[in-house]
N, C-alpha and C. Protein backbone atom coordinates (compact mmCIF):
# COMPACT_ATOMS: atom_id res chain seq x y z
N UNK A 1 121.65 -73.71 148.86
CA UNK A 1 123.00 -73.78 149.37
C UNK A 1 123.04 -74.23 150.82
N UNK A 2 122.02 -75.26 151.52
CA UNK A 2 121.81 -75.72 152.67
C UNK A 2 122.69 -77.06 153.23
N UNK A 3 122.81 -76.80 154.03
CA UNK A 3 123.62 -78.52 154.70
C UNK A 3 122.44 -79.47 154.14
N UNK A 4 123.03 -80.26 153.95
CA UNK A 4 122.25 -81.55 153.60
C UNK A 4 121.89 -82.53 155.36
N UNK A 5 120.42 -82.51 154.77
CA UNK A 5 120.14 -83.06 156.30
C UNK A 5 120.40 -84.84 156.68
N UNK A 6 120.93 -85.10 155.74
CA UNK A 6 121.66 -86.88 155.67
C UNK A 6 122.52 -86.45 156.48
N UNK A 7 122.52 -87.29 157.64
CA UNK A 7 123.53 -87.91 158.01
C UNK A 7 124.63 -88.70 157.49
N UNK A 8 126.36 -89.17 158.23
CA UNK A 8 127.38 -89.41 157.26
C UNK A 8 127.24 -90.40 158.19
N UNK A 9 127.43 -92.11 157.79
CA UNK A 9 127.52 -93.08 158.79
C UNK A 9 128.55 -93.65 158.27
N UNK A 10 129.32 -94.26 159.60
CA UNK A 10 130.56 -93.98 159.37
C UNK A 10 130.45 -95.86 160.21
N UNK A 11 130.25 -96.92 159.47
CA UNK A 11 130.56 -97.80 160.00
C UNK A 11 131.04 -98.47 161.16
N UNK A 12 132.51 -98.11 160.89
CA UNK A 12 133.84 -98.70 162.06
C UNK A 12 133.56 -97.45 163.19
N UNK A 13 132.92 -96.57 163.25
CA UNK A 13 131.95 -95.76 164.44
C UNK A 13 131.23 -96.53 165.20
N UNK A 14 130.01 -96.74 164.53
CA UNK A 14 129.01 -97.88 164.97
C UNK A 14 128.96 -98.71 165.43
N UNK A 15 130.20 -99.47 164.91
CA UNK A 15 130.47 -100.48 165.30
C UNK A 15 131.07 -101.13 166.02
N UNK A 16 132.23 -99.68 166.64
CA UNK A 16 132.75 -99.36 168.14
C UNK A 16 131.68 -99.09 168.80
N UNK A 17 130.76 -97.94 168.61
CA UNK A 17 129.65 -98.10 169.79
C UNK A 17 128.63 -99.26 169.96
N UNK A 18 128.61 -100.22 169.16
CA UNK A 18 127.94 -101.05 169.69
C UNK A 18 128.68 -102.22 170.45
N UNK A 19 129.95 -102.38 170.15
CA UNK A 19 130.93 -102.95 171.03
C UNK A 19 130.84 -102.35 172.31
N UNK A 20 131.35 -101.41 172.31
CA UNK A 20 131.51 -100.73 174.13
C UNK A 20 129.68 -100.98 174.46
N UNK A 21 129.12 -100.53 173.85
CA UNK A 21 127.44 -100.70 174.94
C UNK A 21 127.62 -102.26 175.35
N UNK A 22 127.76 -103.07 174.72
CA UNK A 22 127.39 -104.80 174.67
C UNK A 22 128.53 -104.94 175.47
N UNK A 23 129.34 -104.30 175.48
CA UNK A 23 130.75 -104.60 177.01
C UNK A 23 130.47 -104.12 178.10
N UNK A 24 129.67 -102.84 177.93
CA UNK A 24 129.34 -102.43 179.10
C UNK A 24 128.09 -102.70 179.51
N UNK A 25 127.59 -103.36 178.87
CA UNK A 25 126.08 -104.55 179.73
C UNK A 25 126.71 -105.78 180.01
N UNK A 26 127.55 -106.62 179.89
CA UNK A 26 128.37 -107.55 179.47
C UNK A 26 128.88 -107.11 181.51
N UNK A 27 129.69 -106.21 181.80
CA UNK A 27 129.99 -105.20 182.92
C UNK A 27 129.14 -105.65 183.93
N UNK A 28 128.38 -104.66 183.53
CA UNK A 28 127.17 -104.77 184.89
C UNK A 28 126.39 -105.82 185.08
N UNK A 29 126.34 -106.80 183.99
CA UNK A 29 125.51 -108.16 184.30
C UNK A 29 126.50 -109.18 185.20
N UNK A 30 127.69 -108.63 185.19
CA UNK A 30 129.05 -109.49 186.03
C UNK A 30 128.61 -109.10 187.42
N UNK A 31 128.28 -107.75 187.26
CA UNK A 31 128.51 -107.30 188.76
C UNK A 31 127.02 -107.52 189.37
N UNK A 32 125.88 -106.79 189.24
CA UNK A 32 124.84 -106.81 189.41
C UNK A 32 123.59 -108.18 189.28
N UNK A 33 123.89 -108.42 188.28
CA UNK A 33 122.44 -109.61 187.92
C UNK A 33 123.27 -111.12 187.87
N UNK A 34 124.34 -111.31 187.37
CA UNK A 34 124.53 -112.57 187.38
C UNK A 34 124.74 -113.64 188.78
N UNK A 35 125.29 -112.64 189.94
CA UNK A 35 125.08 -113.40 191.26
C UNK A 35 124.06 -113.68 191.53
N UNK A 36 122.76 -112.78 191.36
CA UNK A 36 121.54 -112.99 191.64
C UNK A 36 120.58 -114.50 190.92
N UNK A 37 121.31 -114.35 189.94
CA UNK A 37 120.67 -115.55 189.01
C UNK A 37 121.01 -116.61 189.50
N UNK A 38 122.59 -116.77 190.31
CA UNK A 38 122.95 -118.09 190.66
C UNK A 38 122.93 -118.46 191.45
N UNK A 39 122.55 -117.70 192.76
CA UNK A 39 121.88 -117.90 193.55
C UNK A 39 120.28 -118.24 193.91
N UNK A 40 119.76 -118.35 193.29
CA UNK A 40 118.13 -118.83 192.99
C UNK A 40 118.14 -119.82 193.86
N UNK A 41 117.21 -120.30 194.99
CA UNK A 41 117.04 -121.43 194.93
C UNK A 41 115.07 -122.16 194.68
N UNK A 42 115.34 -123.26 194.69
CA UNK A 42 113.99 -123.65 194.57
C UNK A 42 113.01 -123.23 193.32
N UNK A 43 113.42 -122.59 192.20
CA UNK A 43 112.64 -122.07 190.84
C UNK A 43 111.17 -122.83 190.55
N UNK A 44 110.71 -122.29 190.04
CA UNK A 44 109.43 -122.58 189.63
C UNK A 44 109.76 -123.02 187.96
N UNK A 45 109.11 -123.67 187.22
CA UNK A 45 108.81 -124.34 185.89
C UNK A 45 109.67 -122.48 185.31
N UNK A 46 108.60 -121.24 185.13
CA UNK A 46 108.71 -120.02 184.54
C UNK A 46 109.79 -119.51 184.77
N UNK A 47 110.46 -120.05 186.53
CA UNK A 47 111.32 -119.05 186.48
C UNK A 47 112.56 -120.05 185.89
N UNK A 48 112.48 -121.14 185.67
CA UNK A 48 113.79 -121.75 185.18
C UNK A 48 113.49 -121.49 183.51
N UNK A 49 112.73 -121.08 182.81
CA UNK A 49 112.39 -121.20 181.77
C UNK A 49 113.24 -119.55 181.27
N UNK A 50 113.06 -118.79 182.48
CA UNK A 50 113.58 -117.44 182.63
C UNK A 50 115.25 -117.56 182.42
N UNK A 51 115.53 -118.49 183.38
CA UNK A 51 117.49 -118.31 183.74
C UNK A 51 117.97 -119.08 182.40
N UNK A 52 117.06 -119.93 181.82
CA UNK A 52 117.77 -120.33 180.42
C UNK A 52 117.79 -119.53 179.62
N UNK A 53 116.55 -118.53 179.41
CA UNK A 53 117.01 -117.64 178.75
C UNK A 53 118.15 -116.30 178.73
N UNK A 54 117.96 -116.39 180.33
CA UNK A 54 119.41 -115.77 180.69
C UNK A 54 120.82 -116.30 179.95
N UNK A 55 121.02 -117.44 179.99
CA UNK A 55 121.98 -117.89 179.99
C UNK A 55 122.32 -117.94 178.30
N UNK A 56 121.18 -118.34 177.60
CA UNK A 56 121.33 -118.30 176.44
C UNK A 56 121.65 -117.21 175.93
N UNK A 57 121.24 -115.62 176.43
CA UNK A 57 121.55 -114.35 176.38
C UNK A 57 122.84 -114.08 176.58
N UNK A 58 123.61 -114.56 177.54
CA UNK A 58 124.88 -114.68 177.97
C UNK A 58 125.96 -114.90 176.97
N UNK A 59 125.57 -116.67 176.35
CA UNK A 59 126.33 -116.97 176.09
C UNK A 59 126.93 -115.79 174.47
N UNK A 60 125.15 -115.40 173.98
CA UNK A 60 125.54 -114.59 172.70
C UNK A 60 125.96 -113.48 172.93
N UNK A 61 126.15 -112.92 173.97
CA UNK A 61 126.96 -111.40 174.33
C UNK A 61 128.66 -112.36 174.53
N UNK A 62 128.91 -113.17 174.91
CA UNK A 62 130.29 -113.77 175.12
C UNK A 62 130.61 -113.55 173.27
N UNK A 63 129.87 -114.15 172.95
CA UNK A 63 129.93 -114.56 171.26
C UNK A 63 130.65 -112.99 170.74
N UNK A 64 129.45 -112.39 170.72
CA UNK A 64 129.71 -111.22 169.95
C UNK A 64 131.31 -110.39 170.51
N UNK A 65 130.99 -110.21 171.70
CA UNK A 65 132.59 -109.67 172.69
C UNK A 65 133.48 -110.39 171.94
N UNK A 66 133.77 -111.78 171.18
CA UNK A 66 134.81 -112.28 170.85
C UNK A 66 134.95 -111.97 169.32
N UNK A 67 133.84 -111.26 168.88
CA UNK A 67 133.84 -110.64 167.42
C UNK A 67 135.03 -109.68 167.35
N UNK A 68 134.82 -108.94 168.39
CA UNK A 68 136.12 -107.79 168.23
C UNK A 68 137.46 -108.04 167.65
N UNK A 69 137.98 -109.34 168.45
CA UNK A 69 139.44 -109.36 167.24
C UNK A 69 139.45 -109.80 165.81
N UNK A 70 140.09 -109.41 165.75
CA UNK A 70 139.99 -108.79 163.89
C UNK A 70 140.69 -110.68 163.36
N UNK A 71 141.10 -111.55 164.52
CA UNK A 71 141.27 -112.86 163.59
C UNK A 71 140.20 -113.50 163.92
N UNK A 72 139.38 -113.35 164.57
CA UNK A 72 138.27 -114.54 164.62
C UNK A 72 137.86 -114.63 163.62
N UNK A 73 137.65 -113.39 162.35
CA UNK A 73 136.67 -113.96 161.08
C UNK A 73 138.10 -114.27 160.51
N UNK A 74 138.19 -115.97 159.78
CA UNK A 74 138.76 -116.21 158.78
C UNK A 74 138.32 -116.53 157.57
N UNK A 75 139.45 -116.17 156.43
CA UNK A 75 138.56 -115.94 155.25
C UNK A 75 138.22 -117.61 154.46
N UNK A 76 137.18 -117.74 153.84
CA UNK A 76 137.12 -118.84 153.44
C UNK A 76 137.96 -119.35 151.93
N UNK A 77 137.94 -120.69 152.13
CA UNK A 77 138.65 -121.16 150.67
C UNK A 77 138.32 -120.28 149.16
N UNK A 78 137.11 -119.99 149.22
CA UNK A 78 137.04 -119.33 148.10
C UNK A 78 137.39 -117.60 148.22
N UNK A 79 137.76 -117.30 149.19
CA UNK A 79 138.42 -115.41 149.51
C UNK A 79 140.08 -116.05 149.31
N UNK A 80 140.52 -117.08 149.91
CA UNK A 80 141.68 -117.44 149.80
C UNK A 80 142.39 -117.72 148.45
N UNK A 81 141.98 -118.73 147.60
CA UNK A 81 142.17 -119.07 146.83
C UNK A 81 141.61 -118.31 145.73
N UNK A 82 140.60 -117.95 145.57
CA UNK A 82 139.93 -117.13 144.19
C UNK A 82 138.87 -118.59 144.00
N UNK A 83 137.51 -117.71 143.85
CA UNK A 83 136.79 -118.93 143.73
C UNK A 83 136.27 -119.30 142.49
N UNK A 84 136.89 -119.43 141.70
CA UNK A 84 137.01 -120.04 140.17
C UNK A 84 137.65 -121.16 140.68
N UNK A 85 138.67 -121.09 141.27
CA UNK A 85 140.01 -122.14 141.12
C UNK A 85 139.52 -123.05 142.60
N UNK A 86 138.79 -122.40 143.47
CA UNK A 86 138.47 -123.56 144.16
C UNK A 86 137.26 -124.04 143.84
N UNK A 87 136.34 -123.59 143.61
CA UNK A 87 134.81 -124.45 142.97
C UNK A 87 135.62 -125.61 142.13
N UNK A 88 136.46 -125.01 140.68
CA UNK A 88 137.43 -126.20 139.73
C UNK A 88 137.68 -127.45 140.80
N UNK A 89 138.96 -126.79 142.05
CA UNK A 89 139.17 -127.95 142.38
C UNK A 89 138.07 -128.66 143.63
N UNK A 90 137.42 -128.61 143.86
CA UNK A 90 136.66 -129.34 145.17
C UNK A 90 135.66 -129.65 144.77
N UNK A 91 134.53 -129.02 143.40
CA UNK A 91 133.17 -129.04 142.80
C UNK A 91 132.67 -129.99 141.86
């Protein structure tokens, strides 16, 4: 007659906390590290090899931050239509 030691995961939880962490690194990379990066001068081969990867890091935290509104995912022709009837017509 014990609690069950499973945990209950609760998705749309998760998935707020991984939003706010990735906003709030998203935060401090505004304030803290990104002046520093753009200010560099003179880089070496490694360290420019470094700020691209910065940047490429960047751009996929922008990415994901824009996941949050609920219209960026749109549904495709076949969620729209029923995909019997669009495979028929386009296939």
């Amino acid at each position: 007659m014990g609690m069950s030691a499973v945990a209950t995961f609760d998705p749309l939880q998760t998935t707020d906390r991984f939003y706010t962490m990735v906003k709030t690194l998203n935060e401090f990379d505004k304030m803290e590290v990104r002046g520093v990066i753009e200010t560099l001068l003179s880089t070496s081969g490694r360290e420019r090899c470094f700020i691209g990867t910065y940047h490429r890091a960047t751009a996929n935290i922008a990415t994901l931050l824009e996941f949050k509104r609920q219209n960026t995912f749109r549904p495709s022709p076949c969620e729209r239509e029923g995909c019997l009837s669009w495979l028929l017509t386009y296939c």
